[in-house]
N, C-alpha and C. Protein backbone atom coordinates (compact mmCIF):
# COMPACT_ATOMS: atom_id res chain seq x y z
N UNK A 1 -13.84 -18.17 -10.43
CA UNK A 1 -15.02 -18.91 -10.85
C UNK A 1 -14.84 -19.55 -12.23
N UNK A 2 -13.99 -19.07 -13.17
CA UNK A 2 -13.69 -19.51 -14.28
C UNK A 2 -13.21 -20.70 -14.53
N UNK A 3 -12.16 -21.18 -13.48
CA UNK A 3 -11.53 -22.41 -13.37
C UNK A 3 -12.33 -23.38 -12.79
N UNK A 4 -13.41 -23.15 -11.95
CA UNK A 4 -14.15 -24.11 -11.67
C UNK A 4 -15.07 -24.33 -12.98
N UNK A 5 -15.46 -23.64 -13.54
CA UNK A 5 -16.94 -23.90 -14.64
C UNK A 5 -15.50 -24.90 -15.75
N UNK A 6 -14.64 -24.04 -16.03
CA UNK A 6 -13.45 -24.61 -17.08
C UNK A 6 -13.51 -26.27 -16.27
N UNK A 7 -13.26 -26.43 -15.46
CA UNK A 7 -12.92 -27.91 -15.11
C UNK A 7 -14.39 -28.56 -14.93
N UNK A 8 -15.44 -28.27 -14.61
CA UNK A 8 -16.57 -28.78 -14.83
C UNK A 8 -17.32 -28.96 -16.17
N UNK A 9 -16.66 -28.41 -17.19
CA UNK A 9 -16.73 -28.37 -18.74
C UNK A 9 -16.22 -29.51 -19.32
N UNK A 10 -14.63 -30.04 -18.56
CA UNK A 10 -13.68 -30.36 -19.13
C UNK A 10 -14.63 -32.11 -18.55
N UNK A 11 -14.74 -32.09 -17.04
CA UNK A 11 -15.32 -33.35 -16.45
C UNK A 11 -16.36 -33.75 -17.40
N UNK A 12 -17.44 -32.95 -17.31
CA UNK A 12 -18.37 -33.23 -18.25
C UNK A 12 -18.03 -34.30 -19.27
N UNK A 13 -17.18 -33.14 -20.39
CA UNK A 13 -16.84 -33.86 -21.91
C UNK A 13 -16.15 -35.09 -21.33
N UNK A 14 -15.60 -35.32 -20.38
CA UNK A 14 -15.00 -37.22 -20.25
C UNK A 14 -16.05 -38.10 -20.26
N UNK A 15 -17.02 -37.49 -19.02
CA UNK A 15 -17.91 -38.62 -18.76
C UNK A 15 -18.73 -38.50 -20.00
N UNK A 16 -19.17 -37.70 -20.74
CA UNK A 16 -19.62 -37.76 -22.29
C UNK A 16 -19.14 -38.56 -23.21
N UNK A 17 -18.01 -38.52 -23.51
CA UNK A 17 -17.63 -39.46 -24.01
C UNK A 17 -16.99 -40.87 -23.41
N UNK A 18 -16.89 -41.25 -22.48
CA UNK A 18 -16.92 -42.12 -21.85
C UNK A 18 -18.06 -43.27 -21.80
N UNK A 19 -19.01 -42.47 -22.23
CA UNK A 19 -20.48 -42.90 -22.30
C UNK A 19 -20.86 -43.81 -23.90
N UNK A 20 -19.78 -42.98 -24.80
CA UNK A 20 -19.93 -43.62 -26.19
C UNK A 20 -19.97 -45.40 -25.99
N UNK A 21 -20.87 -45.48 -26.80
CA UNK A 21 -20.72 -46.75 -27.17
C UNK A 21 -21.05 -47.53 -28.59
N UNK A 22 -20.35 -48.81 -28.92
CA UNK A 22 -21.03 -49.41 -29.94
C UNK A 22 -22.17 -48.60 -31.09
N UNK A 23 -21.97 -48.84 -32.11
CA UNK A 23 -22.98 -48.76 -32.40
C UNK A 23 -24.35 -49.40 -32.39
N UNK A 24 -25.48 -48.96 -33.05
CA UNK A 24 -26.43 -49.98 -32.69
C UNK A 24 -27.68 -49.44 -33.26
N UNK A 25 -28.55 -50.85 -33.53
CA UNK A 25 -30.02 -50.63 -34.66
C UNK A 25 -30.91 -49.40 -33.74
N UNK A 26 -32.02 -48.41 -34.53
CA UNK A 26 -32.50 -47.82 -34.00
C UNK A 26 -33.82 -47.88 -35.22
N UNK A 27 -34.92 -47.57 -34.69
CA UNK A 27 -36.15 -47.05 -35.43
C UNK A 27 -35.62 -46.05 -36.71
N UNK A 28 -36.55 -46.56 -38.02
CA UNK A 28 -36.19 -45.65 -39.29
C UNK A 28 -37.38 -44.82 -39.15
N UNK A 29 -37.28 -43.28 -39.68
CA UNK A 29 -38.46 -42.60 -40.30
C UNK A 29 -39.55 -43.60 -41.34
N UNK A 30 -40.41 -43.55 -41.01
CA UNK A 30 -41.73 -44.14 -42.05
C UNK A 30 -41.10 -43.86 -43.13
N UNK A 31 -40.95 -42.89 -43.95
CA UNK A 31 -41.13 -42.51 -45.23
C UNK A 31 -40.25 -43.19 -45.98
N UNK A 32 -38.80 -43.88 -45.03
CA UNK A 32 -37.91 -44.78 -45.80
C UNK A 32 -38.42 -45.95 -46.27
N UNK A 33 -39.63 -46.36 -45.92
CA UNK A 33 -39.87 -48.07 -46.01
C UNK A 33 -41.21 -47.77 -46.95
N UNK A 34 -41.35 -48.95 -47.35
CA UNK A 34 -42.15 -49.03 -48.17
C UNK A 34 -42.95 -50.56 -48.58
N UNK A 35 -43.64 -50.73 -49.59
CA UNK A 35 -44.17 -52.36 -49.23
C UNK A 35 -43.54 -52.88 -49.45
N UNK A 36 -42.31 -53.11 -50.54
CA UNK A 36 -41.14 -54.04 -51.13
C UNK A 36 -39.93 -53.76 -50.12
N UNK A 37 -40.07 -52.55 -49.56
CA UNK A 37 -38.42 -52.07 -48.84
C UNK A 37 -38.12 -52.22 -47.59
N UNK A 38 -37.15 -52.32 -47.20
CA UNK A 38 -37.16 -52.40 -45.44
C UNK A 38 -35.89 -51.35 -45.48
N UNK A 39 -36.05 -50.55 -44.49
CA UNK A 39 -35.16 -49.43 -44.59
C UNK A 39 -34.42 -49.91 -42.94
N UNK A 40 -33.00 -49.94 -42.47
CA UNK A 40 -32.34 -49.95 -41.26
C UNK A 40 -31.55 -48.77 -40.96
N UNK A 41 -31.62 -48.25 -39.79
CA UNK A 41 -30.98 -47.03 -39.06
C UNK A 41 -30.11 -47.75 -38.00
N UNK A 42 -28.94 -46.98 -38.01
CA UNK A 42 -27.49 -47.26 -37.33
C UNK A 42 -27.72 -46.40 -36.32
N UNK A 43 -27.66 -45.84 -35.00
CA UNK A 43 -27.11 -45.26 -34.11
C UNK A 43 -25.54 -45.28 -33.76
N UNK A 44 -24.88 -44.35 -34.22
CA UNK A 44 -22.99 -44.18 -33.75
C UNK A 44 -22.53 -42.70 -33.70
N UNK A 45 -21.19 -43.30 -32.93
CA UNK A 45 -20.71 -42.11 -32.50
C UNK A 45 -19.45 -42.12 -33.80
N UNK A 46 -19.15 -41.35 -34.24
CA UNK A 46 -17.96 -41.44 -35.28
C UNK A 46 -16.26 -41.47 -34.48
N UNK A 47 -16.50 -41.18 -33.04
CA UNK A 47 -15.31 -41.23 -32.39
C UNK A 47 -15.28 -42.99 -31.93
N UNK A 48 -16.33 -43.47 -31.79
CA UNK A 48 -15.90 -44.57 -31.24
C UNK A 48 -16.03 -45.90 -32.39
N UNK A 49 -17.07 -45.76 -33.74
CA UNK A 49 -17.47 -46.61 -34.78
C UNK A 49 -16.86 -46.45 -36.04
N UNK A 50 -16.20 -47.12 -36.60
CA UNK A 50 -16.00 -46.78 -37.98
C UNK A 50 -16.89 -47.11 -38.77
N UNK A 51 -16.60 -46.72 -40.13
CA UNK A 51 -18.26 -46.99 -41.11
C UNK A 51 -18.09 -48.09 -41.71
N UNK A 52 -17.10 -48.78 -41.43
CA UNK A 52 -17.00 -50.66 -41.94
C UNK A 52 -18.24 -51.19 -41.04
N UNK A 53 -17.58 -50.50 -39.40
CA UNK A 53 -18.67 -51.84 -38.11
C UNK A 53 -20.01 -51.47 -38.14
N UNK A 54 -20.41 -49.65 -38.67
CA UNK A 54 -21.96 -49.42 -39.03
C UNK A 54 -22.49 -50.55 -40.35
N UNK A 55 -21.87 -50.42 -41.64
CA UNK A 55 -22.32 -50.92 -42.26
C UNK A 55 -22.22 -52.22 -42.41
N UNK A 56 -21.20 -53.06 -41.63
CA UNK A 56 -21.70 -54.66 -41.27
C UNK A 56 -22.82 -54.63 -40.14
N UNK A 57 -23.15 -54.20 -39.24
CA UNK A 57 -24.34 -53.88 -38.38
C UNK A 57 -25.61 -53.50 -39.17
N UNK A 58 -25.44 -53.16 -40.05
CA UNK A 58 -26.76 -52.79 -41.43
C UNK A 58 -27.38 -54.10 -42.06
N UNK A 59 -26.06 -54.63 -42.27
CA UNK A 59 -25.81 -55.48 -43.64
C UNK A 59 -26.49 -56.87 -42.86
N UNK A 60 -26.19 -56.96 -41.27
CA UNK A 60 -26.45 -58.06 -40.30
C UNK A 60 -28.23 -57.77 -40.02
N UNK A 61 -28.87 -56.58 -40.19
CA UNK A 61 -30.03 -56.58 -39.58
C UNK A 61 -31.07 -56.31 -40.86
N UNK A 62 -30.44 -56.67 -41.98
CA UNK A 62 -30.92 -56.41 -43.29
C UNK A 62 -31.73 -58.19 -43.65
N UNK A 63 -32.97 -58.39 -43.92
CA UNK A 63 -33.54 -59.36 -44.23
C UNK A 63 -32.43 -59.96 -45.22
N UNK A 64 -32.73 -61.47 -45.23
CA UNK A 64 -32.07 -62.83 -46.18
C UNK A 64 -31.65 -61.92 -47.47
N UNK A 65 -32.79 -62.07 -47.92
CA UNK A 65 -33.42 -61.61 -49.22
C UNK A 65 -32.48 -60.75 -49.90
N UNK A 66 -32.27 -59.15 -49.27
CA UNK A 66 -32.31 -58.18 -49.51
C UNK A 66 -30.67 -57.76 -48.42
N UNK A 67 -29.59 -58.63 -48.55
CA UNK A 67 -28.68 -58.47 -47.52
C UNK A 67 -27.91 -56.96 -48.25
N UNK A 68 -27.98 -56.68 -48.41
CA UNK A 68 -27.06 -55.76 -49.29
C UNK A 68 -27.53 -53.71 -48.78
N UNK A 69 -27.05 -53.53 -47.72
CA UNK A 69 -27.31 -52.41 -47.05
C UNK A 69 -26.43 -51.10 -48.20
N UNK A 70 -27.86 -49.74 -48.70
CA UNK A 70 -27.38 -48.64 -49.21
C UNK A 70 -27.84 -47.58 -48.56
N UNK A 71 -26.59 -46.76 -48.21
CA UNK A 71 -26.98 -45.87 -46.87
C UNK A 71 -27.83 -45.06 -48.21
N UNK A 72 -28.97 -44.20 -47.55
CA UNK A 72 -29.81 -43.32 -48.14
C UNK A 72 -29.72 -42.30 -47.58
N UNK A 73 -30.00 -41.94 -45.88
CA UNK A 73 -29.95 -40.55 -45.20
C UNK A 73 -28.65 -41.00 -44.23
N UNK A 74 -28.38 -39.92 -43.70
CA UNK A 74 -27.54 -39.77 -42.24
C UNK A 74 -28.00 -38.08 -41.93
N UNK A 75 -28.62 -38.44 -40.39
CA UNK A 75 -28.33 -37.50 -40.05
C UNK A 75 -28.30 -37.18 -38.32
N UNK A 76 -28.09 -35.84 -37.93
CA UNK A 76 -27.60 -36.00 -36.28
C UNK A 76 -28.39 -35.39 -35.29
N UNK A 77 -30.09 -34.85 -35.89
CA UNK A 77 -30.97 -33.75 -35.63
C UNK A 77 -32.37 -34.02 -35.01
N UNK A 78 -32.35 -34.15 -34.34
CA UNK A 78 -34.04 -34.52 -33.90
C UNK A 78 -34.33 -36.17 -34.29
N UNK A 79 -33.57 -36.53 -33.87
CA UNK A 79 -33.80 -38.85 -34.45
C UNK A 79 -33.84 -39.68 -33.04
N UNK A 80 -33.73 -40.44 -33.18
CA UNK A 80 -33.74 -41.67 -31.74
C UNK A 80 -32.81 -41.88 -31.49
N UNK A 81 -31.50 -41.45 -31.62
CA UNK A 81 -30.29 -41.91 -30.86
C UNK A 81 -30.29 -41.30 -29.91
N UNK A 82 -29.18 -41.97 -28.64
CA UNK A 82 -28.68 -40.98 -27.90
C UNK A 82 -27.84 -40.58 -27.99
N UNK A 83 -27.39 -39.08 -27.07
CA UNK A 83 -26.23 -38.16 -27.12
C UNK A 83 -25.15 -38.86 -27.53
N UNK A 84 -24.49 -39.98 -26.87
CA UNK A 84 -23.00 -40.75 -26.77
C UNK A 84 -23.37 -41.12 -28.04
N UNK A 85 -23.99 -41.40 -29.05
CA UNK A 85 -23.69 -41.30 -30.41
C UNK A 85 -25.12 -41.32 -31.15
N UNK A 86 -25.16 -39.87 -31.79
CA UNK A 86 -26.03 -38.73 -32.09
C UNK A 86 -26.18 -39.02 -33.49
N UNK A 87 -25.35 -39.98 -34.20
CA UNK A 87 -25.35 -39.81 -35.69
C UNK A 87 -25.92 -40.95 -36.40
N UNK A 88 -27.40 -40.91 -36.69
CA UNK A 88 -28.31 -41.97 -37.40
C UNK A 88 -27.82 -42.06 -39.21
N UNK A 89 -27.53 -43.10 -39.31
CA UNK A 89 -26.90 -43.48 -40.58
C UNK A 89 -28.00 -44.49 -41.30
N UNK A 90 -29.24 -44.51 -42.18
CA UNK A 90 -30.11 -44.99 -42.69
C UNK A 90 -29.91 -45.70 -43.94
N UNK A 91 -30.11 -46.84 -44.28
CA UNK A 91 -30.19 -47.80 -45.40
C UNK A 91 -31.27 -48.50 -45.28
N UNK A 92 -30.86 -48.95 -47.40
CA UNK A 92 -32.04 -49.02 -47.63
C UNK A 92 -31.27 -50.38 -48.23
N UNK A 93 -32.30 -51.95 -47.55
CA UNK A 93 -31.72 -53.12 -47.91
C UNK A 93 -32.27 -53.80 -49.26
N UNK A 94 -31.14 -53.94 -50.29
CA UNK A 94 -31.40 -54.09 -51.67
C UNK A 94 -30.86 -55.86 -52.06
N UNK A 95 -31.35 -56.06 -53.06
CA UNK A 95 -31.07 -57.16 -53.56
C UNK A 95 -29.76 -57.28 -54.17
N UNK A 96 -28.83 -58.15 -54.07
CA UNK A 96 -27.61 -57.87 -54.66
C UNK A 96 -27.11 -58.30 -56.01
């Protein structure tokens, strides 16, 4: 029985990560934004995104104004991403 659960473990983690994708914009917590601020959240997987293509994906969804993306939070716990990439990376778009 071991070798079956072991290979149904192993299937699993493919199609899991198989599933990764792109990164991509997601809903920020309220408390980041403010009346002057606009705060942007990354959804990624760190196996499939590096933190150049998160933070041009920031820097791209960051108003005219204010192009200049500074990560503030990251984190991987109770947020709006999904599983295939769990890790919300939050900035805060500043004037440069």
């Amino acid at each position: 029985m071991s070798g079956r659960v072991a290979v149904g473990l192993l299937t699993m983690t493919v199609l899991l990560s198989a599933c990764a994708r792109d990164a991509s914009i997601t809903s920020s917590d309220v408390w980041h934004e403010g009346p002057n601020q606009t705060a942007v959240s990354v959804c990624y997987s760190a196996s499939v995104s590096t933190r150049e293509q998160v933070l041009a994906l920031a820097a791209d969804a960051c108003p005219v104004d204010k192009p200049v993306p500074r990560l503030i939070d990251e984190d991987s716990f109770l947020n709006n991403c999904p599983l295939s990439k769990r890790i919300r990376a939050t900035f805060l778009c500043v004037a440069p």
